[in-house]
C-alpha atoms as a PDB file:
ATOM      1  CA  UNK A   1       0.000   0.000   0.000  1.00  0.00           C
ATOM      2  CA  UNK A   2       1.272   3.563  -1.075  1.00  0.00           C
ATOM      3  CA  UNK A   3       2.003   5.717   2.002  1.00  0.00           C
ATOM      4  CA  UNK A   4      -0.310   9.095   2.416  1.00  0.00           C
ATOM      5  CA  UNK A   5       3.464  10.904   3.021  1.00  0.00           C
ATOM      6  CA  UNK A   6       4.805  11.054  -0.044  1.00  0.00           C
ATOM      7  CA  UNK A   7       8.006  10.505   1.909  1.00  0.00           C
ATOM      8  CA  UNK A   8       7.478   7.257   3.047  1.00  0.00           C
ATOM      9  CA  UNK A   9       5.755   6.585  -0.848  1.00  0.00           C
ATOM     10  CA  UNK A  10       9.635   7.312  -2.024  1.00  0.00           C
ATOM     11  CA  UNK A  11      11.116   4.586  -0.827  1.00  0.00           C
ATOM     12  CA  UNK A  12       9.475   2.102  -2.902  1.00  0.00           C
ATOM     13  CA  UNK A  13      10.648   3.720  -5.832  1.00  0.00           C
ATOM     14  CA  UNK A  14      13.478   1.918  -7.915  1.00  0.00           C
ATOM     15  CA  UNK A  15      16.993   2.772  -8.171  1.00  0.00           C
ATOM     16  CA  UNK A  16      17.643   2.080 -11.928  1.00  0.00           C
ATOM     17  CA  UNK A  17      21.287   1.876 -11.120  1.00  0.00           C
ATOM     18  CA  UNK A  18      21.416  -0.952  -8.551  1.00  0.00           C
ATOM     19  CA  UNK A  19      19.015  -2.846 -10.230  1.00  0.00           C
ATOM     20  CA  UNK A  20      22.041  -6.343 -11.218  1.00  0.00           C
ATOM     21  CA  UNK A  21      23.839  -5.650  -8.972  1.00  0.00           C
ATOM     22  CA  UNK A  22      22.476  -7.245  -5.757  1.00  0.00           C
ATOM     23  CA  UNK A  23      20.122 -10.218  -5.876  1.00  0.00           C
ATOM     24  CA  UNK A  24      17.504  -9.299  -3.059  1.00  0.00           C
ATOM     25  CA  UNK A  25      17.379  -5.535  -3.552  1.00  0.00           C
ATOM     26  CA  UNK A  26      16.497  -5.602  -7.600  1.00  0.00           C
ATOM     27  CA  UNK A  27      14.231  -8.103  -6.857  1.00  0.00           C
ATOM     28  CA  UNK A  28      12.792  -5.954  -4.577  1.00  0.00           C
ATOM     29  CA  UNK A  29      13.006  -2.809  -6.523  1.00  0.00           C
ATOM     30  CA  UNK A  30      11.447  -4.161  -9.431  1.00  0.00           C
ATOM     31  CA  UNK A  31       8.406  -4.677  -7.982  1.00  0.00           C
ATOM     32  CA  UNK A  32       8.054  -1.040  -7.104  1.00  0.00           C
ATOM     33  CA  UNK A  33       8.324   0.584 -10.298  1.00  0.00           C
ATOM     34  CA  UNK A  34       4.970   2.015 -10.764  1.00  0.00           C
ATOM     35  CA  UNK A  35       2.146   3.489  -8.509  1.00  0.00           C
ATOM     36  CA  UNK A  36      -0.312   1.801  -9.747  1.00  0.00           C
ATOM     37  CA  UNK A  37       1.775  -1.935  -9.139  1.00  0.00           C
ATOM     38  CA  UNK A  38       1.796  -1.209  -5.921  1.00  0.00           C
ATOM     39  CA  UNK A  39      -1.797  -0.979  -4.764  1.00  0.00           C
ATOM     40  CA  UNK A  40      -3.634  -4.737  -4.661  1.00  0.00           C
ATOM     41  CA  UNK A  41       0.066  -6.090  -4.887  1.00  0.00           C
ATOM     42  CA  UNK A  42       2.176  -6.383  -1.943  1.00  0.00           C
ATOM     43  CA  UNK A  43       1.525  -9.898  -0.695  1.00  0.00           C
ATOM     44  CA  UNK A  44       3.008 -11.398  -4.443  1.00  0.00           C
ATOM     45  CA  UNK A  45       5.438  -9.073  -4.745  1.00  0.00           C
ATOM     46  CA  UNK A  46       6.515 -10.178  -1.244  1.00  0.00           C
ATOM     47  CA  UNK A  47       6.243 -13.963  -2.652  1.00  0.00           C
ATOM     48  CA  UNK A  48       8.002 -13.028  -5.929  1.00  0.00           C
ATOM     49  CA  UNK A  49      11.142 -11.903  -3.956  1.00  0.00           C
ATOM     50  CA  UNK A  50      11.127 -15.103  -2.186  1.00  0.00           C
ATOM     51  CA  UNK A  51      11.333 -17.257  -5.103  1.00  0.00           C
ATOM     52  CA  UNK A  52      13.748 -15.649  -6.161  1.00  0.00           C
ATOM     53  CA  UNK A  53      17.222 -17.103  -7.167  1.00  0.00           C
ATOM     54  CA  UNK A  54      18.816 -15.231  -4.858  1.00  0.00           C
ATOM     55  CA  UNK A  55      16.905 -15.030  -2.376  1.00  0.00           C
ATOM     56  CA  UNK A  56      18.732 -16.006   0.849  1.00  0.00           C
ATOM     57  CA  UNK A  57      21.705 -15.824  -0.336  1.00  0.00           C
ATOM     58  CA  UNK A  58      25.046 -13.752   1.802  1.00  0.00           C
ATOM     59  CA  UNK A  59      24.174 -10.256   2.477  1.00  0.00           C
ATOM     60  CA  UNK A  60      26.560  -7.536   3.913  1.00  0.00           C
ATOM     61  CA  UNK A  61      26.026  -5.139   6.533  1.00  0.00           C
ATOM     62  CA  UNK A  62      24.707  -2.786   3.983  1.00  0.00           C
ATOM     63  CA  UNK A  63      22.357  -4.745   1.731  1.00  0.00           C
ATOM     64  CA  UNK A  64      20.950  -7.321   4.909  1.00  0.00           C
ATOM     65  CA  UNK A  65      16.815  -6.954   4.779  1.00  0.00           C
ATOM     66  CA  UNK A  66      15.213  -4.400   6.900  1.00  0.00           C
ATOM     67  CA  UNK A  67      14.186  -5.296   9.956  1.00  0.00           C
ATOM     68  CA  UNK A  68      11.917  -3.705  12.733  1.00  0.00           C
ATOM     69  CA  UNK A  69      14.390  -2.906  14.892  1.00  0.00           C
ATOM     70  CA  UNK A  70      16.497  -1.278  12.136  1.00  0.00           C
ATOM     71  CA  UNK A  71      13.486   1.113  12.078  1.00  0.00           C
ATOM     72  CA  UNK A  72      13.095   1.484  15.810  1.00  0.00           C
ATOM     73  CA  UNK A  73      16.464   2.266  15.871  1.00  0.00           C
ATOM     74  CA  UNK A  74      17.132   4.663  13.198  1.00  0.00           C
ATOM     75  CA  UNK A  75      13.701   6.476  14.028  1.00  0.00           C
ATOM     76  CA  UNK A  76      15.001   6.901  17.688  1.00  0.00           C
ATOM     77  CA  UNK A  77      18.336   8.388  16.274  1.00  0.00           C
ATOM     78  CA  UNK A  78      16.588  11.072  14.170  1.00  0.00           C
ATOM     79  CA  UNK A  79      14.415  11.921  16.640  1.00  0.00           C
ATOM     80  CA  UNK A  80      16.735  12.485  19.429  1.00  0.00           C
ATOM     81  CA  UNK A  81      18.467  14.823  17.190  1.00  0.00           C
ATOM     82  CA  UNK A  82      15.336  16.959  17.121  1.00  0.00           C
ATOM     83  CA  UNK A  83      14.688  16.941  20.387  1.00  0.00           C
ATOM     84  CA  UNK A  84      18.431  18.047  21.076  1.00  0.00           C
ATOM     85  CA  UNK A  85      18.079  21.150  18.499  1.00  0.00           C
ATOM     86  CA  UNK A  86      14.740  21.775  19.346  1.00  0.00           C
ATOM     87  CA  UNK A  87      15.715  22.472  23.235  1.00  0.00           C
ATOM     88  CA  UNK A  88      18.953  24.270  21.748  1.00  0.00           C
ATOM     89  CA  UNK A  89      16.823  26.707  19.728  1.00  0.00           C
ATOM     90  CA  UNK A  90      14.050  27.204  22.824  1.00  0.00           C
ATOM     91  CA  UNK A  91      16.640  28.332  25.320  1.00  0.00           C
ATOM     92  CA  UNK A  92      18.638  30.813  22.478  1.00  0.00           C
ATOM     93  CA  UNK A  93      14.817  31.973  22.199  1.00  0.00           C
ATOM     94  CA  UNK A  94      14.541  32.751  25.641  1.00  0.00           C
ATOM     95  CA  UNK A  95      17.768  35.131  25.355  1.00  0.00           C
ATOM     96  CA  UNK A  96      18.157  36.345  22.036  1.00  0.00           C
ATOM     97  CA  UNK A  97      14.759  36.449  20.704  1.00  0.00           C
ATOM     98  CA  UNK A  98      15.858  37.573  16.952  1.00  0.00           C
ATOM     99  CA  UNK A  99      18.394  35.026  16.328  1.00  0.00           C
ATOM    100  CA  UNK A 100      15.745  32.165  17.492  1.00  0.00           C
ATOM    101  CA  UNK A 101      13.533  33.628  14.784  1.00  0.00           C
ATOM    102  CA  UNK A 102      16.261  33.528  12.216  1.00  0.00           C
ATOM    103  CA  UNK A 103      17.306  29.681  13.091  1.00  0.00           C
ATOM    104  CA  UNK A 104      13.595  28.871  13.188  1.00  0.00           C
ATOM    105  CA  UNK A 105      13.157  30.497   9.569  1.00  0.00           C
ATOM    106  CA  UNK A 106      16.431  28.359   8.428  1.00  0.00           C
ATOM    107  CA  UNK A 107      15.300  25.333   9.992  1.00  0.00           C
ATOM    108  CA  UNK A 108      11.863  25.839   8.025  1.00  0.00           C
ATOM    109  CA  UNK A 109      13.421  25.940   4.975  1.00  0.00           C
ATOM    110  CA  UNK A 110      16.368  23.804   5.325  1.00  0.00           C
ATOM    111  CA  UNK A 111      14.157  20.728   6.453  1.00  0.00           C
ATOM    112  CA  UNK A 112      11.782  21.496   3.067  1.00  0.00           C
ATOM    113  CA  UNK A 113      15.060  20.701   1.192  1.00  0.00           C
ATOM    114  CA  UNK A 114      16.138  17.966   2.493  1.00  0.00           C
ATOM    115  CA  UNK A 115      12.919  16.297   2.259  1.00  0.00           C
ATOM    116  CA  UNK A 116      12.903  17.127  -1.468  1.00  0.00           C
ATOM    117  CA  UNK A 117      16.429  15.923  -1.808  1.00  0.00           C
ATOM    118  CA  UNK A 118      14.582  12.884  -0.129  1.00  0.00           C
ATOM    119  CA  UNK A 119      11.882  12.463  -2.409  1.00  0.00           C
ATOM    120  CA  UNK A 120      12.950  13.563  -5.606  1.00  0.00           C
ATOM    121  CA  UNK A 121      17.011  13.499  -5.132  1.00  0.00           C
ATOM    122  CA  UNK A 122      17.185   9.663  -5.438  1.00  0.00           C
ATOM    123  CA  UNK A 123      18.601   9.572  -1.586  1.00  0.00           C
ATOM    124  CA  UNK A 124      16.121   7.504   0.083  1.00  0.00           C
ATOM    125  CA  UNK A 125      17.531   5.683   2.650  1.00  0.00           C
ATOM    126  CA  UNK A 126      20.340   8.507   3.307  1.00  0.00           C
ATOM    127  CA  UNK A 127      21.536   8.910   6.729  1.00  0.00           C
ATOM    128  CA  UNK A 128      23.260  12.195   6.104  1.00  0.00           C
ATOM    129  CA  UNK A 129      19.991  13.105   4.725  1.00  0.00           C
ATOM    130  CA  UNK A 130      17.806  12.176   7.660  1.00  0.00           C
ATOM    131  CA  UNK A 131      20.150  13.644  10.017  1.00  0.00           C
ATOM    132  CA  UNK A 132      20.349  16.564   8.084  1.00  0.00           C
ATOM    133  CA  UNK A 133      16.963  17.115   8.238  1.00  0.00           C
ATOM    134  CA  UNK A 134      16.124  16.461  12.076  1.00  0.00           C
ATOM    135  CA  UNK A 135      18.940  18.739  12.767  1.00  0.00           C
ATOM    136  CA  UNK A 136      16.940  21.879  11.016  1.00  0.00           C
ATOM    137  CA  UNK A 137      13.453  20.256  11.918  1.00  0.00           C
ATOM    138  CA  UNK A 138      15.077  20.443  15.456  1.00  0.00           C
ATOM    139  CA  UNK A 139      15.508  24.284  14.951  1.00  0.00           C
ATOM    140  CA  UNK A 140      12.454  24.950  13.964  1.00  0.00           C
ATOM    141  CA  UNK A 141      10.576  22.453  16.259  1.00  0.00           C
ATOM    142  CA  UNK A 142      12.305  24.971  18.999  1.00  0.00           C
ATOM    143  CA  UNK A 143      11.509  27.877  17.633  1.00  0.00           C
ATOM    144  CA  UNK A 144       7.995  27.294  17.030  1.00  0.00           C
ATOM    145  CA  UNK A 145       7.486  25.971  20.372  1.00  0.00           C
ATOM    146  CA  UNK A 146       9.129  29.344  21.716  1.00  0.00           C
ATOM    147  CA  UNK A 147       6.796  31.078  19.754  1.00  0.00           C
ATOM    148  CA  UNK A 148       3.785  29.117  20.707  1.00  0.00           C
ATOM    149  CA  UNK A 149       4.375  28.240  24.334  1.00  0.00           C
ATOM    150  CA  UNK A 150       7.429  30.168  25.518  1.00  0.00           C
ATOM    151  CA  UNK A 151       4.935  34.125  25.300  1.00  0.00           C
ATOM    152  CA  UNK A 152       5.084  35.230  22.025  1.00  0.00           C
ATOM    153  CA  UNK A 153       1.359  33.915  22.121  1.00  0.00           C
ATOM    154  CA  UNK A 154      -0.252  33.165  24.938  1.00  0.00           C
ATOM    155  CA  UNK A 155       1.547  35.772  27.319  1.00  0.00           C
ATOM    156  CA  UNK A 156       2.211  34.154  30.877  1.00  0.00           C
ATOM    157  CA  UNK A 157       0.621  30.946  30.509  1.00  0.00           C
ATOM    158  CA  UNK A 158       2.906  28.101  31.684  1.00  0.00           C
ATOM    159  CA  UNK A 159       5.177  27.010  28.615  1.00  0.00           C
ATOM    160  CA  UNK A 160       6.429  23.766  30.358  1.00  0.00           C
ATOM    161  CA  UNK A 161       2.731  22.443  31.090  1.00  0.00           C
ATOM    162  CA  UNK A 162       2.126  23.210  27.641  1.00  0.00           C
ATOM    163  CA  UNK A 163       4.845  21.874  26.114  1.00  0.00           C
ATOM    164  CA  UNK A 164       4.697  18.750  28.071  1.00  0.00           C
ATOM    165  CA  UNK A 165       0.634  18.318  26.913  1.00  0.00           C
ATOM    166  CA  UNK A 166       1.742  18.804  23.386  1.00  0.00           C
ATOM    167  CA  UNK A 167       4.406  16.104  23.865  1.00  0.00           C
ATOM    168  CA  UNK A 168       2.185  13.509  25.910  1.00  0.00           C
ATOM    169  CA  UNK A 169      -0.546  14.361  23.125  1.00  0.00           C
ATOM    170  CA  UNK A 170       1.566  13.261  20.648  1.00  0.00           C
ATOM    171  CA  UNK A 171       3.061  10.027  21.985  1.00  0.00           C
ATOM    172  CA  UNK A 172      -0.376   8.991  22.835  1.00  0.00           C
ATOM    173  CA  UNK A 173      -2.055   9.674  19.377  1.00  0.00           C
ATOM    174  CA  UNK A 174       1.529   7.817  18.027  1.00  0.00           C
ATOM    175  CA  UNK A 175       0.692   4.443  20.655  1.00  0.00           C
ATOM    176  CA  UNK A 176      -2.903   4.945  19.746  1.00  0.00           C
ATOM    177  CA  UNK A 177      -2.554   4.498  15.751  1.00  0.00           C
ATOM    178  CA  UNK A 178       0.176   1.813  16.250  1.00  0.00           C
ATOM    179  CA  UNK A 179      -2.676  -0.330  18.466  1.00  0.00           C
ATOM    180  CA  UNK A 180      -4.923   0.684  15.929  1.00  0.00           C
ATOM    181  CA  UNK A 181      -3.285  -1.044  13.436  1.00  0.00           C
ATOM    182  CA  UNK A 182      -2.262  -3.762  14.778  1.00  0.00           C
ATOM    183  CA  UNK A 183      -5.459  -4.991  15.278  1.00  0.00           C
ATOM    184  CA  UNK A 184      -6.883  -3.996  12.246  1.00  0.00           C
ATOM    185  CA  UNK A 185      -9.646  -1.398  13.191  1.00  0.00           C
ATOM    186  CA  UNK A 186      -9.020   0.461  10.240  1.00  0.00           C
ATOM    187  CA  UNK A 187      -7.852  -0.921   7.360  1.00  0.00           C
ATOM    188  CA  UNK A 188      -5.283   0.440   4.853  1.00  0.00           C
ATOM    189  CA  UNK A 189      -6.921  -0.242   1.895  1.00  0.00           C
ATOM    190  CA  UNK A 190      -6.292   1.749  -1.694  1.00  0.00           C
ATOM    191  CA  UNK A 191      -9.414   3.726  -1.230  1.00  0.00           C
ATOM    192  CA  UNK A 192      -8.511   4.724   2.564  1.00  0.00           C
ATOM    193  CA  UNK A 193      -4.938   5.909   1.291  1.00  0.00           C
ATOM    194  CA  UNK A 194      -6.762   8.002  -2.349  1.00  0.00           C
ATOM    195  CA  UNK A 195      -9.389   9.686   0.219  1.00  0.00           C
ATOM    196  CA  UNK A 196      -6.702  10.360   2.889  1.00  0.00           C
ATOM    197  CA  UNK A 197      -4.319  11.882   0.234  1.00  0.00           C
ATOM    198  CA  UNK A 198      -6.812  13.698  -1.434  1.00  0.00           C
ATOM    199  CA  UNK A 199      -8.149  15.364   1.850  1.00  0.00           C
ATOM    200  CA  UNK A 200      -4.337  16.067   3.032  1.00  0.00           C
ATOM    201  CA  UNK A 201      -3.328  17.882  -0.612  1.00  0.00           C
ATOM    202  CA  UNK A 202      -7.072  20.131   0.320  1.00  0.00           C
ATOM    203  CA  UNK A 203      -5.416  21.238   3.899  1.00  0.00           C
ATOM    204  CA  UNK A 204      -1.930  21.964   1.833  1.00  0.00           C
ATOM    205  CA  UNK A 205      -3.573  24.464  -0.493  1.00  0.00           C
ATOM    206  CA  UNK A 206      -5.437  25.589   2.544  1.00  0.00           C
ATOM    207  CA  UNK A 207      -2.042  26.077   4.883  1.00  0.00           C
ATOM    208  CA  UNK A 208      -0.678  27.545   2.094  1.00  0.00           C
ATOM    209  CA  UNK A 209      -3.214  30.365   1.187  1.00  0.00           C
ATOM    210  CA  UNK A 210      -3.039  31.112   4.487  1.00  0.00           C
ATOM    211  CA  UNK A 211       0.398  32.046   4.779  1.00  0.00           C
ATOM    212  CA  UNK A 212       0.413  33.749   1.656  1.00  0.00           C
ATOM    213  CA  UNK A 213      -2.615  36.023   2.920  1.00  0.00           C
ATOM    214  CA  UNK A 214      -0.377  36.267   5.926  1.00  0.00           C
ATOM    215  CA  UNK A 215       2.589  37.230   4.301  1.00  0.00           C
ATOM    216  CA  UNK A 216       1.192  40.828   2.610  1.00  0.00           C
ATOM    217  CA  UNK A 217      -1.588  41.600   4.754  1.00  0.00           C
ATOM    218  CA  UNK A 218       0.145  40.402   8.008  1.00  0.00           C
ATOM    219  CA  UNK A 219      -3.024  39.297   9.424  1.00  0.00           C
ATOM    220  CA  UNK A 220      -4.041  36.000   9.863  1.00  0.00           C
ATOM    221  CA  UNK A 221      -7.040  34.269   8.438  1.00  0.00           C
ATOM    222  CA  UNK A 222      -9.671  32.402  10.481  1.00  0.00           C
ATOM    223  CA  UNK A 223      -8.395  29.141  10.256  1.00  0.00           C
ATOM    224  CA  UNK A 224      -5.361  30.620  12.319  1.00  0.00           C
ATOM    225  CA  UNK A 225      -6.265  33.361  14.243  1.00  0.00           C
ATOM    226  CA  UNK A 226      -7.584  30.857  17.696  1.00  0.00           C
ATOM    227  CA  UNK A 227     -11.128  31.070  16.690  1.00  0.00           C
ATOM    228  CA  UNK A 228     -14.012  28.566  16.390  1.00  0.00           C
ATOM    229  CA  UNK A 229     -12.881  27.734  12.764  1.00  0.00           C
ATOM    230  CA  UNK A 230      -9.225  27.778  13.616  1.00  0.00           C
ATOM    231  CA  UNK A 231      -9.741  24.868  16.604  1.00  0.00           C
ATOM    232  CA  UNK A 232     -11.430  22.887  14.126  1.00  0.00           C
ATOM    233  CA  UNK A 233      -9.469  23.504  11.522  1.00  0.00           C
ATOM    234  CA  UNK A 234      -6.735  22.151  13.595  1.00  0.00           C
ATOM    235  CA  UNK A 235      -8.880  19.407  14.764  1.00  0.00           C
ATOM    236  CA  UNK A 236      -8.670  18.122  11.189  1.00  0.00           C
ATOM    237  CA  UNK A 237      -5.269  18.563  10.400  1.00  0.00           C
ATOM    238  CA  UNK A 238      -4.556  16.388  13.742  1.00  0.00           C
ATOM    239  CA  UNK A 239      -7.144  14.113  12.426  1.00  0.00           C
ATOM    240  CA  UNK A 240      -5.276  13.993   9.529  1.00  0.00           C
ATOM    241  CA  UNK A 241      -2.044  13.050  10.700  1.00  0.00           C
ATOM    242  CA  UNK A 242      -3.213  10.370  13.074  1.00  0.00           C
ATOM    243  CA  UNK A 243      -4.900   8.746  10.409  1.00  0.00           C
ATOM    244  CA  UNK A 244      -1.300   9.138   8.463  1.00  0.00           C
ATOM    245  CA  UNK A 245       0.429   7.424  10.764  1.00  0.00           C
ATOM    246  CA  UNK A 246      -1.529   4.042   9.630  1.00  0.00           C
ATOM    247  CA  UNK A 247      -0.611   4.177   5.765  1.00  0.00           C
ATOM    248  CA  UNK A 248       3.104   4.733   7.288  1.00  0.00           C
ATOM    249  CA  UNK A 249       3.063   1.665   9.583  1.00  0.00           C
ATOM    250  CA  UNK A 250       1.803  -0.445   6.614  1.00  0.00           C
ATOM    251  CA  UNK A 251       4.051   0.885   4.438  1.00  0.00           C
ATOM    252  CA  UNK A 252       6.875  -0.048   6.792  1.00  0.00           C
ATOM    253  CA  UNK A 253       5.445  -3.376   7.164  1.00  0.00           C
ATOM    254  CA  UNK A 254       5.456  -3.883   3.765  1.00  0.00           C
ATOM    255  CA  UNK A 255       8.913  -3.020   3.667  1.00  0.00           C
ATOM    256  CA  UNK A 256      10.290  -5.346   6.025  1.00  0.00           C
ATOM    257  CA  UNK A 257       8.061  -8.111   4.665  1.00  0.00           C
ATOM    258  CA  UNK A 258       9.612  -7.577   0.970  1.00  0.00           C
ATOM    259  CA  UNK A 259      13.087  -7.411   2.450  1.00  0.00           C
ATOM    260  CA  UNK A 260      13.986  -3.751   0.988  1.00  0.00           C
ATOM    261  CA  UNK A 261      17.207  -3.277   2.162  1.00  0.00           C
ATOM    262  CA  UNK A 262      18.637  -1.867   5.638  1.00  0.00           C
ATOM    263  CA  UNK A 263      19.371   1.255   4.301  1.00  0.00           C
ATOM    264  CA  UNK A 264      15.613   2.120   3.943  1.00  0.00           C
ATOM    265  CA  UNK A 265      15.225   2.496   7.716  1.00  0.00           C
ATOM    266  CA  UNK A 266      16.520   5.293   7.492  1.00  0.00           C
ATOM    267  CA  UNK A 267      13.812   6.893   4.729  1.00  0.00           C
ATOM    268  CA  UNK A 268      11.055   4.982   7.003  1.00  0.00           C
ATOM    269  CA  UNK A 269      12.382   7.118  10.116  1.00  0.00           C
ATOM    270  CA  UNK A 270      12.104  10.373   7.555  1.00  0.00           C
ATOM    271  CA  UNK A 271       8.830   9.687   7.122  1.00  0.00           C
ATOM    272  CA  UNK A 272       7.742   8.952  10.579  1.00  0.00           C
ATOM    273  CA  UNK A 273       9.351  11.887  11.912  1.00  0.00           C
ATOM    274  CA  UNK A 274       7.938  14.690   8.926  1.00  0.00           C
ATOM    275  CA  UNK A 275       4.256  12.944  10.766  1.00  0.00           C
ATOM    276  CA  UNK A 276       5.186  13.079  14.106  1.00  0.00           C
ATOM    277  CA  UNK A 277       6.525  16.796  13.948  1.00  0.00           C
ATOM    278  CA  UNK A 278       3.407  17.867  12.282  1.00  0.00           C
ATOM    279  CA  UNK A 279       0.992  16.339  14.315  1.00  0.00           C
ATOM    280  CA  UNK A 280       3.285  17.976  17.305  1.00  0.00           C
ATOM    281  CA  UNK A 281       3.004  21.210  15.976  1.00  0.00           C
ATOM    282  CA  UNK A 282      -0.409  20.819  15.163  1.00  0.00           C
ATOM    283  CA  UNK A 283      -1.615  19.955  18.876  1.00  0.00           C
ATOM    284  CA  UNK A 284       0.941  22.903  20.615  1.00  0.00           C
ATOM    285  CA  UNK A 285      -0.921  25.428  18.024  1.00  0.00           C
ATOM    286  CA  UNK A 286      -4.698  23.812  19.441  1.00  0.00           C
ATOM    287  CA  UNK A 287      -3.026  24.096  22.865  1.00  0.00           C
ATOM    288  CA  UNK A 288      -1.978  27.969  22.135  1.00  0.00           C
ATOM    289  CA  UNK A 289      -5.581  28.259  21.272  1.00  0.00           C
ATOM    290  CA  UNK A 290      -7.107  27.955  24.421  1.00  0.00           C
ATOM    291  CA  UNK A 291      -4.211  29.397  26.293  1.00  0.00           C
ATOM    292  CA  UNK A 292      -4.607  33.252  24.884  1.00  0.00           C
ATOM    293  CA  UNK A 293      -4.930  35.901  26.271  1.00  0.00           C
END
């Protein structure tokens, strides 16, 4: 099943160049070529790279199939990095309010790149790129929880209740979707991932229209400025990325059943952190809401 992130989606696609040059990973990448292969068509592609020729045969370090703690692992890794950052970039906040602004701005735009060096650079899987991108996530993870919970916006509310609610939210919504899964409440099915795609590209143009309103009127619209519309505008886009996080475990799954490579952990833990941070951010911004003065 195709992931809603378009993140996680990446790392099915093939790598033209490896493809003949080891056994298990063409086999695997082959099967991945096209969108539309890989809805209805996991379980035989799974089986096809099984039967294989050379399937089971020696594996390095670097080509060994993926397994679920290689994705614990490398998820933990690029998340402790943003957590690191993000605290580095709250406490310069606290001091030096302009140059938390600036890192938060760089962070911004620095994790947009390497995401699209991600997705479209043929580096899924990277390390370097994963770490490069929690390190400015981390910045701007920091700064935005300065803004949002350290006074910028709700004056002298308590930033560490807030920020601990916003983390606690998070984790819980993260367990919650896992269980969820798991037990197959919710299915991932090719219609659940088209309608969840479709209504996450329709809060996209929305977020986006928004900031460009914001940007020459400096005013915000309703869907941000802590009214009715904006709490259940954010509502959604939590909805939104809980419901995310199912297409990503399945696409994981999928991964580890087809025995993609080790390497992919890495692009797995991308994708689970680009979900986790905006369903963070999402939830401190609700929190901010009803925290105003």
């Amino acid at each position: 099943m195709r992931s809603s992130n378009p993140f996680m989606s990446s790392l099915t696609k093939a790598e033209g160049a490896q493809q003949g040059q080891r056994g298990p990973s063409a086999a695997y990448q082959q099967g991945y070529q096209s969108a539309g292969e890989q809805w209805g068509q996991q379980d035989q592609q799974g089986m096809a790279y099984q039967q294989s020729p050379n399937y089971g045969a020696p594996t390095t370090a670097s080509d060994r199939p993926m397994t679920i703690d290689d994705v614990v692992t490398k998820t933990g890794i690029t998340l402790a990095v943003i957590v690191v950052l993000a605290a580095v970039n709250f406490m310069i906040g606290t001091s030096s309010p302009n140059l938390a602004m600036g890192l938060t701005f760089v962070g911004a735009i620095g994790g947009l790149v390497a995401v699209l060096v991600s997705a479209f650079g043929k580096k899924y899987g990277s390390p370097v790129v994963t770490l490069v991108y929690a390190a400015f996530e981390g910045l701007f993870v920091g700064g935005f929880t300065w803004i949002f919970a350290g006074g910028v916006e709700i004056g002298g509310a308590n930033a560490g209740a807030m920020i601990f609610q916003a983390v606690l939210g998070t984790i819980g919504v993260f367990a919650g979707m896992l269980v969820v899964y798991k037990t197959g409440a919710i299915r991932v099915t090719p219609k659940f991932t088209k309608m969840l795609v479709g209504a996450m590209i329709g809060v996209l143009v929305l977020v986006l229209g928004n900031f460009v309103f914001a940007m020459f009127t400096g005013e915000q619209t309703m869907l941000r400025d802590g009214g009715p519309i904006a709490i259940i505008f954010s509502l959604v886009c939590i909805g939104l990325a809980a419901l995310s996080f199912l297409a990503d475990f399945d696409q994981a799954d999928k991964l580890i059943r087809a025995g993609a490579p080790s390497r992919y952990a890495w692009g797995v833990a991308l994708g689970l952190a680009v979900t986790l941070v905006w369903l963070y951010t999402e939830i401190l911004r609700l929190l901010s809401y009803f925290n105003q003065d």
